[in-house]
Protein backbone atom coordinates (compact mmCIF):
# COMPACT_ATOMS: atom_id res chain seq x y z
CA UNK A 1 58.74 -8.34 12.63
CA UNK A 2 60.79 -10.64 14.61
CA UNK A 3 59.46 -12.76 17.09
CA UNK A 4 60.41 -12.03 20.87
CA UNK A 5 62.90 -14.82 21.43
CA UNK A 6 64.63 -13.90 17.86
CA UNK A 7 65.06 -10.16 19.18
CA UNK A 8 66.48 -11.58 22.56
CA UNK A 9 68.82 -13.93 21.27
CA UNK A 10 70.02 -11.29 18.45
CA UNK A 11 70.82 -8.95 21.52
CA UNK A 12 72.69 -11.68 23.46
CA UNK A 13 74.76 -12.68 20.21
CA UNK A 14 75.22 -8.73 19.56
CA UNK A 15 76.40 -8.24 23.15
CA UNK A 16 78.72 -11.99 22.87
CA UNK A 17 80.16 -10.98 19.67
CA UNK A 18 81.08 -7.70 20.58
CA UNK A 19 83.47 -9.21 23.34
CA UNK A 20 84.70 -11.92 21.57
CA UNK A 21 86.16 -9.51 18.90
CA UNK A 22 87.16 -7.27 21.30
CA UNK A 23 89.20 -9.81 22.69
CA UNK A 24 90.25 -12.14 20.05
CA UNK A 25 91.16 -9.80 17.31
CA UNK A 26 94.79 -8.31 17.15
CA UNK A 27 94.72 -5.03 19.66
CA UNK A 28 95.98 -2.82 16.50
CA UNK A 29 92.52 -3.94 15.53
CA UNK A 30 90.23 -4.72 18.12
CA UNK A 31 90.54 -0.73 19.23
CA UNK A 32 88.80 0.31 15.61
CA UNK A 33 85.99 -2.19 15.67
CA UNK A 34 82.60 -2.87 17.50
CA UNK A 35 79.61 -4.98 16.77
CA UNK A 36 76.65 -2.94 15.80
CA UNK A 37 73.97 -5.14 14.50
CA UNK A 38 73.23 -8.65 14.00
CA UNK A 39 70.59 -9.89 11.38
CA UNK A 40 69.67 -13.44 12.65
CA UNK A 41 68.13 -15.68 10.57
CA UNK A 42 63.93 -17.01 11.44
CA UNK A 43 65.54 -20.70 11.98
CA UNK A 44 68.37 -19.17 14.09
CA UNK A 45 70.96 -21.31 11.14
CA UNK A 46 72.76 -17.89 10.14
CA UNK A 47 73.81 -14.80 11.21
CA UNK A 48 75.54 -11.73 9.38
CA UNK A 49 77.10 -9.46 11.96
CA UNK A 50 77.30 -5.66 11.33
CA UNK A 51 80.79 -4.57 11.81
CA UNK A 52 81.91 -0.63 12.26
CA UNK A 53 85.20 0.17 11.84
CA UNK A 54 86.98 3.57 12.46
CA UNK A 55 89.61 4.17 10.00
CA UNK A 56 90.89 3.90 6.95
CA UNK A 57 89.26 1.95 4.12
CA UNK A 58 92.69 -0.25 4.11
CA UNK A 59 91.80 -1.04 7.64
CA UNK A 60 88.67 -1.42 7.37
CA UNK A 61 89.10 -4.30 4.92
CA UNK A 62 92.19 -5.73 7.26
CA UNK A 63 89.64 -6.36 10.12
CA UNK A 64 86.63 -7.80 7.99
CA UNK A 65 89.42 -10.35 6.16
CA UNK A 66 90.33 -10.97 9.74
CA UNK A 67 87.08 -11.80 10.90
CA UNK A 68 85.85 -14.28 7.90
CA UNK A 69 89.13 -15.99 8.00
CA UNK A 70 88.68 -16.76 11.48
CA UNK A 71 84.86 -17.38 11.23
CA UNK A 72 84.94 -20.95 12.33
CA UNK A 73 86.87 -20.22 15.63
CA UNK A 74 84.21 -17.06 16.79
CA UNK A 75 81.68 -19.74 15.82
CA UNK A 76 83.22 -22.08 18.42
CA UNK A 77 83.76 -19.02 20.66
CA UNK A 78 80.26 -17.93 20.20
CA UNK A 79 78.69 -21.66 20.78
CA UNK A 80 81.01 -21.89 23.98
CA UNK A 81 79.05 -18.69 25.74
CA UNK A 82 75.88 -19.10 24.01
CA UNK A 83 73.46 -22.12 24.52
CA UNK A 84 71.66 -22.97 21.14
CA UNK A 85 70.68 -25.56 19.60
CA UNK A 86 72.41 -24.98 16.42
CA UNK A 87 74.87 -22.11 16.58
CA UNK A 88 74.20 -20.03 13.44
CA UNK A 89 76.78 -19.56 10.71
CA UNK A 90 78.50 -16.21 10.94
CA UNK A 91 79.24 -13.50 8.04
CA UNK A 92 80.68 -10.70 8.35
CA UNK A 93 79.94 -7.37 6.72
CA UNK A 94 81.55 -3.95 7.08
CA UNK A 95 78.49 -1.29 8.72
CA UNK A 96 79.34 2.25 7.07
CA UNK A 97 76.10 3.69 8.63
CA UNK A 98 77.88 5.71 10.84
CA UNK A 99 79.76 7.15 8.17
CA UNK A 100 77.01 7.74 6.40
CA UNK A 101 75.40 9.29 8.87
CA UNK A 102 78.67 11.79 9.77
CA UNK A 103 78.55 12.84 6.13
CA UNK A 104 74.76 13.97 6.04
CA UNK A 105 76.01 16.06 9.21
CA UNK A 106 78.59 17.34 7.55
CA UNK A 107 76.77 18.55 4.28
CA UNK A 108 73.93 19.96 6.66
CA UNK A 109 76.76 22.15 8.11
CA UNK A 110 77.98 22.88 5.28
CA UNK A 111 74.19 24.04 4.03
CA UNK A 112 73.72 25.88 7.41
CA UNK A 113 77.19 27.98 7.22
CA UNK A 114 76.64 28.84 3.67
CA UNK A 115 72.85 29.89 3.62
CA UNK A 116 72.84 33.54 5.03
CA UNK A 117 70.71 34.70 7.72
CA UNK A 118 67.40 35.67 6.96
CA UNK A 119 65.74 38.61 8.78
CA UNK A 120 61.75 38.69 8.26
């Protein structure tokens, strides 16, 4: 388990990050994506940040290609409202949990609808 001050600072870079790309990425895109997680490293050196995306899987790889091309500059963005030491290295990866998570909903629907009522 995480130490205290790793869980704080992974909830101040979540809560950073989730502006930053709210602001810096192109508005077609920045209305489709939020920052759900970030995994922080136990030396603080790297980071991958869980993006969601709503849409298609076209855009969903549009805004992760946007986001590691422009790595370096939410680095600088990120060391600019953050005070660290070392700012950690960003990657970005594509979080499909809550699709994952609609489609077990779905498929317990689909269970519930189709299963016929039982009468003891």
């Amino acid at each position: 388990m995480p130490s205290v001050r790793v869980q704080r600072i992974r909830e101040l870079l979540k809560r950073q990050l989730g502006e930053i790309v709210r602001r810096e990425l192109p508005p077609a895109l920045s209305v489709l994506t939020s920052v759900h997680d970030v995994d922080l490293a136990a030396d603080l050196k790297s980071a991958t940040v869980h993006v969601g995306v709503i849409g298609t899987p076209g855009q969903q790889r549009q805004v992760i290609d946007c986001l590691t091309q422009d790595r370096v500059r939410f680095q600088e963005l990120v060391a600019q409202a953050v005070i660290l030491r070392y700012t950690p290295r960003l990657q970005f990866q594509l979080d499909t949990s809550i699709e994952r998570g609609n489609r077990i909903l779905s498929i317990l629907d689909e269970l519930e609808q189709s299963d016929p009522p039982r009468t003891s």
